[in-house]
C-alpha atoms as a PDB file:
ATOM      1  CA  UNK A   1     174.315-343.230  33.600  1.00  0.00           C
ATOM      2  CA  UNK A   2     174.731-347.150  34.131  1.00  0.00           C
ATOM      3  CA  UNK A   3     173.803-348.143  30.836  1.00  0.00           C
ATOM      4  CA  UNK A   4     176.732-345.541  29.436  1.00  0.00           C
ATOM      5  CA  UNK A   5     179.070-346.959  31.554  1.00  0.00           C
ATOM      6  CA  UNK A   6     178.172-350.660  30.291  1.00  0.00           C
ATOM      7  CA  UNK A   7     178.807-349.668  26.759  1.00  0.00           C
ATOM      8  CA  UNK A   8     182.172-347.645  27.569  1.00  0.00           C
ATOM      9  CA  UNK A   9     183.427-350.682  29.848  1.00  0.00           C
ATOM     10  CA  UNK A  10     182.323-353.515  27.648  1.00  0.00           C
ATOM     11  CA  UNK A  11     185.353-355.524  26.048  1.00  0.00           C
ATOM     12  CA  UNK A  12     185.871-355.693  22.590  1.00  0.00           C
ATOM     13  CA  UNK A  13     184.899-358.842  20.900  1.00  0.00           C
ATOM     14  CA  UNK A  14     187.640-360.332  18.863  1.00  0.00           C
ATOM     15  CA  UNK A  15     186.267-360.935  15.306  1.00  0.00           C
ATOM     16  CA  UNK A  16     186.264-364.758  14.683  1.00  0.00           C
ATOM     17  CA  UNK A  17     186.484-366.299  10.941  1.00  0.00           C
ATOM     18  CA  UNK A  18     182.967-368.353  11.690  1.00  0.00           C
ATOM     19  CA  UNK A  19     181.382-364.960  12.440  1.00  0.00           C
ATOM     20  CA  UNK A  20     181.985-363.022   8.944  1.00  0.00           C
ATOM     21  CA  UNK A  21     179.175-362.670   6.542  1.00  0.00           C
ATOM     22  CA  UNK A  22     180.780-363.057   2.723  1.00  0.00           C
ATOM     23  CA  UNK A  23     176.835-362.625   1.328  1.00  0.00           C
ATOM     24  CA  UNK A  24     177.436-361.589  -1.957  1.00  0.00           C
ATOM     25  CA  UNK A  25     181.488-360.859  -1.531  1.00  0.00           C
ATOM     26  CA  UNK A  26     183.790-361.325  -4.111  1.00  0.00           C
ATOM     27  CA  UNK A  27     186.664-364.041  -2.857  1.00  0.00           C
ATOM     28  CA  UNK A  28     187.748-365.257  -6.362  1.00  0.00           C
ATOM     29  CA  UNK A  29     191.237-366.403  -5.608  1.00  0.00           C
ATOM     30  CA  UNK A  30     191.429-366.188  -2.196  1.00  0.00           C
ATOM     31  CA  UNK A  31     192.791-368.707   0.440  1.00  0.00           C
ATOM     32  CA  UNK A  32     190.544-370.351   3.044  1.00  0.00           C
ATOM     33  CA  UNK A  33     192.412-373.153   3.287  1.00  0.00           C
ATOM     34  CA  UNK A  34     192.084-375.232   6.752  1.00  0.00           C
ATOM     35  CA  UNK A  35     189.950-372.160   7.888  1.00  0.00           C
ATOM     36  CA  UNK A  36     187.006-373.028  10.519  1.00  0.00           C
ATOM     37  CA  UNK A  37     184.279-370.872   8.505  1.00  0.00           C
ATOM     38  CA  UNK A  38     181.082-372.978  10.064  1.00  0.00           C
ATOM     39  CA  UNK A  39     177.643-371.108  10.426  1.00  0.00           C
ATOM     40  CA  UNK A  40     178.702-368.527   7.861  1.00  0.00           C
ATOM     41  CA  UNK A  41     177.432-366.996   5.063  1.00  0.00           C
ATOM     42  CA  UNK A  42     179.018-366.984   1.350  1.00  0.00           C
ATOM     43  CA  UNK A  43     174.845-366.868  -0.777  1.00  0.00           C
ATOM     44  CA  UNK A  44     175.706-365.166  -3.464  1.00  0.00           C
ATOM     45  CA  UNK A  45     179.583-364.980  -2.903  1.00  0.00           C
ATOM     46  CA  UNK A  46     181.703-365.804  -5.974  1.00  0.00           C
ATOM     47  CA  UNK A  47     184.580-368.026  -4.848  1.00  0.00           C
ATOM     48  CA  UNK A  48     186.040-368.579  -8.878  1.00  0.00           C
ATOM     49  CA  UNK A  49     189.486-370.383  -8.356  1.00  0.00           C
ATOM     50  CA  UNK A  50     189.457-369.940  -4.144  1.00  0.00           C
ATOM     51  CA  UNK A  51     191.082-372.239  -1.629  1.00  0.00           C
ATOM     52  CA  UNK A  52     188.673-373.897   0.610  1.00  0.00           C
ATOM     53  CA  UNK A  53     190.958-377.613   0.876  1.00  0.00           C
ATOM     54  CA  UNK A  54     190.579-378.836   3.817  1.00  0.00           C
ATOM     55  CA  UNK A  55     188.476-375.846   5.701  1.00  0.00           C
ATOM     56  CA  UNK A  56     185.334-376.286   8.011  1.00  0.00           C
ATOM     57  CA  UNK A  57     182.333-375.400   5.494  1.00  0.00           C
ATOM     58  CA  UNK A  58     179.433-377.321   8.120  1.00  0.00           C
ATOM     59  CA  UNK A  59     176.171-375.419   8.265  1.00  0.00           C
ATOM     60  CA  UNK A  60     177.014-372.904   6.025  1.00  0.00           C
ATOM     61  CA  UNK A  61     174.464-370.925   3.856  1.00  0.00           C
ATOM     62  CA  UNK A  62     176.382-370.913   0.179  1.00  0.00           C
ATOM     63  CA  UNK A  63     172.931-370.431  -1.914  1.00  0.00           C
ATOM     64  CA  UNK A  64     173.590-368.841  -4.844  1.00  0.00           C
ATOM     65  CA  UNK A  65     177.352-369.129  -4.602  1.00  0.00           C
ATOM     66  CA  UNK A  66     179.903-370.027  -6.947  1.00  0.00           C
ATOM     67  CA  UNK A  67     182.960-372.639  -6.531  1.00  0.00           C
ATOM     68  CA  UNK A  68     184.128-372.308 -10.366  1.00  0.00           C
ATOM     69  CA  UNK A  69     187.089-374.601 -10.640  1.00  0.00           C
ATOM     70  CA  UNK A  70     187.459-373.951  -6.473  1.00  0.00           C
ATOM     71  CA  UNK A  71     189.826-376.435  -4.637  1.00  0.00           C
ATOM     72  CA  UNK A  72     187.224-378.202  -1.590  1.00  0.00           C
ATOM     73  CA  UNK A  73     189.272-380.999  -1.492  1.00  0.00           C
ATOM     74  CA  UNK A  74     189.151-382.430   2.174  1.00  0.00           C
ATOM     75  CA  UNK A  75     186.559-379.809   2.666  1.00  0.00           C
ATOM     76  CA  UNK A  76     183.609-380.612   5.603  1.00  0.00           C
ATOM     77  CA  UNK A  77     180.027-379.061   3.766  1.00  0.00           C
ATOM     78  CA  UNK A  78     178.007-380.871   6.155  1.00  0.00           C
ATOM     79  CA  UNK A  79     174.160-380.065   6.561  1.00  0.00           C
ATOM     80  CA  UNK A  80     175.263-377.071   4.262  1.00  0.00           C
ATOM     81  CA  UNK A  81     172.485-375.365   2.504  1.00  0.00           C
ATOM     82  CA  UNK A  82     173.951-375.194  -0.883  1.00  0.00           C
ATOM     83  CA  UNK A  83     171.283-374.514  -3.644  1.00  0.00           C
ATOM     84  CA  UNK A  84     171.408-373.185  -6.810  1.00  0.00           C
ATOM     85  CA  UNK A  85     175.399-373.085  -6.341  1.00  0.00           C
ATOM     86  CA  UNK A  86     177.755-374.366  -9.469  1.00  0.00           C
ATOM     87  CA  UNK A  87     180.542-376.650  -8.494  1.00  0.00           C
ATOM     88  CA  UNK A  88     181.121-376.606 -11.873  1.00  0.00           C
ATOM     89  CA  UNK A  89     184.993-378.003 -12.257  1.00  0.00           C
ATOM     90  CA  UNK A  90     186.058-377.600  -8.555  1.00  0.00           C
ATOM     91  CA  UNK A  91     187.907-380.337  -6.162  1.00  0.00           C
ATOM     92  CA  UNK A  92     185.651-381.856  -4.159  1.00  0.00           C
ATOM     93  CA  UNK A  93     187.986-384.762  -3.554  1.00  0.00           C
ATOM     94  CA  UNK A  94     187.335-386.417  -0.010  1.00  0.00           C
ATOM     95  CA  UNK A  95     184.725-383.318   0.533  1.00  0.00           C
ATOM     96  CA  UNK A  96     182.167-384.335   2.788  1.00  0.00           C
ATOM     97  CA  UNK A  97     178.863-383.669   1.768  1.00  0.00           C
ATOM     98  CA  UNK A  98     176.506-385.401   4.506  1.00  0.00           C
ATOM     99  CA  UNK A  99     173.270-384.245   5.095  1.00  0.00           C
ATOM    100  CA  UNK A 100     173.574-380.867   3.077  1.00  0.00           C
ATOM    101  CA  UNK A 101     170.967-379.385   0.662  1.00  0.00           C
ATOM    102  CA  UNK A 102     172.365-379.294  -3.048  1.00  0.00           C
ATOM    103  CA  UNK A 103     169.390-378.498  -4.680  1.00  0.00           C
ATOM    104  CA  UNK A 104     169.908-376.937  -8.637  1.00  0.00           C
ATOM    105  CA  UNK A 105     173.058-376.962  -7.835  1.00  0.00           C
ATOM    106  CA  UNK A 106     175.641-378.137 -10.832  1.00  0.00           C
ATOM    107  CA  UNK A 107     178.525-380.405 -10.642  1.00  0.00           C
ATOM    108  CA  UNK A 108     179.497-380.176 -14.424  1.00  0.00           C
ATOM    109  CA  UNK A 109     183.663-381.577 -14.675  1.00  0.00           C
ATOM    110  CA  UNK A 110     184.084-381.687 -10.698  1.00  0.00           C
ATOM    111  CA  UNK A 111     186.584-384.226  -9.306  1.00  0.00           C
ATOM    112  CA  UNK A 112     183.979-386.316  -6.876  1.00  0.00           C
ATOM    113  CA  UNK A 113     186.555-388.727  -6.289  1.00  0.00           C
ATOM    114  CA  UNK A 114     186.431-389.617  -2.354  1.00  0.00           C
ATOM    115  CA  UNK A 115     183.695-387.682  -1.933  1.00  0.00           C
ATOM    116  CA  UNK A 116     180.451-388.675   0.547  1.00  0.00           C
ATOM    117  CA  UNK A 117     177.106-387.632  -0.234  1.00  0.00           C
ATOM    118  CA  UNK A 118     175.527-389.472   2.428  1.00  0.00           C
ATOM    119  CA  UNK A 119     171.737-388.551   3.090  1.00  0.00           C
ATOM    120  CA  UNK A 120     172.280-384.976   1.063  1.00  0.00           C
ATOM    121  CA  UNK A 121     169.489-383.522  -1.249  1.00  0.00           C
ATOM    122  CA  UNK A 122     170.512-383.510  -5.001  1.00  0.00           C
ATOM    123  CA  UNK A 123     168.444-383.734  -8.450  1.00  0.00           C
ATOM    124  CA  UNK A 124     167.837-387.319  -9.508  1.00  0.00           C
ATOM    125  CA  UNK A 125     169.736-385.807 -13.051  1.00  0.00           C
ATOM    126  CA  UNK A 126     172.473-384.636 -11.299  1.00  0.00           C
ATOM    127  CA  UNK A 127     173.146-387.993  -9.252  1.00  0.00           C
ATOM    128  CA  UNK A 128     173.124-389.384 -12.617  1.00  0.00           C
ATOM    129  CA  UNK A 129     175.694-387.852 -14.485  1.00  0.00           C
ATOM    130  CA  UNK A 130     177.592-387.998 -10.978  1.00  0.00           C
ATOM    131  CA  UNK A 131     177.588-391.764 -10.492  1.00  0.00           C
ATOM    132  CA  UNK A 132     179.353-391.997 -14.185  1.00  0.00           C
ATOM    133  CA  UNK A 133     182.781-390.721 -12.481  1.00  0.00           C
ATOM    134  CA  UNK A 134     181.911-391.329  -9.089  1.00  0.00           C
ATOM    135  CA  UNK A 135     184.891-393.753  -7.268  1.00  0.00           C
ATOM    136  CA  UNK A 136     186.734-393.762  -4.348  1.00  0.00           C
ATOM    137  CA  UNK A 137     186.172-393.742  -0.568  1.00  0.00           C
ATOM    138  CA  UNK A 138     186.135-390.681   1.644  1.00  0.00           C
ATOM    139  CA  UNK A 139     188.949-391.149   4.425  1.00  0.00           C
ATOM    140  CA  UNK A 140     187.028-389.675   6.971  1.00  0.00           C
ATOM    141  CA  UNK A 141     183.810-391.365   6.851  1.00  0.00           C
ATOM    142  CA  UNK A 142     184.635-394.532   5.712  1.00  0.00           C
ATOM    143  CA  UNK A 143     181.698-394.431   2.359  1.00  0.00           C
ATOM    144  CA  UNK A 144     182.344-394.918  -1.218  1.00  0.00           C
ATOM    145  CA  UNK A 145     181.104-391.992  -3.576  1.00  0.00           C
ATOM    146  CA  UNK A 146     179.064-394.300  -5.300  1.00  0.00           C
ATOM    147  CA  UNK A 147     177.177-395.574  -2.149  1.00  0.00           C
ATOM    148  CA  UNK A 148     176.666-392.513  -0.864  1.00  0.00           C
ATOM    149  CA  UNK A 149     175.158-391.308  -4.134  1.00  0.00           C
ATOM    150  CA  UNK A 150     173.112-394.227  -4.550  1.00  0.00           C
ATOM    151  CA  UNK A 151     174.347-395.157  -7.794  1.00  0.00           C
ATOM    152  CA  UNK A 152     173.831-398.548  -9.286  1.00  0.00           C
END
């Protein structure tokens, strides 16, 4: 009888944004913008076209995913374990990429501009092609694109 009366009197938790699990949802489109969404889970999720400017992306799982010509500009990805997800022409203009895992992960056409890549895990080929349009400095951290790429 007490354990029935635990679960009857027990307060509904308020669902938070950093608590939802988008594995495998489709948010084309959608607006996340400014949105704290750290510690959750987009692998597999195809964000075509979304909104993520300015929104709280650190330790997120986004394996898989796809930011097809998403807006991250502003964003915070860090120590986000990204492989295997396309970036491929998204804003990632003063996106903050520190510490996060990007392995296989494509870049083809994004705007880098601003961005830091400080300490994050990315193929040697990608860097590459990366440090021919990488310029500015990210606001936030103070680090050009190009240092924190390691370009020549």
């Amino acid at each position: 009888m007490t354990l029935c009366y635990l679960l009857l009197t027990t307060p509904a938790v308020l669902a938070q944004e950093n608590t939802v699990n988008y594995t495998f949802a489709d948010l084309r489109y959608q607006d996340f913008s400014n949105k704290d969404l750290h510690g959750t889970s987009f692998a597999g999720a195809n964000m075509q076209e979304a909104n993520f400017q300015g929104a709280n992306l650190s330790t997120t799982i986004i394996t898989k995913g796809s930011f097809y010509r998403a807006d991250l500009s502003g964003a915070n990805l860090t120590e986000t374990f990204a492989d295997r997800v396309i970036f491929a022409e998204a804003n990632l203009k003063d996106a903050i990429f520190t510490d996060a895992i990007l392995s296989s992960s494509r870049f083809f056409d994004a705007v880098i501009t601003g961005a830091d890549f400080s300490g994050a895990i990315i193929d040697t080929y990608e860097v590459k092609l990366m440090c021919d349009r990488a310029d500015g400095v990210n606001p936030v951290t103070g680090v050009s694109t190009r240092d924190s790429l390691g370009c020549r």
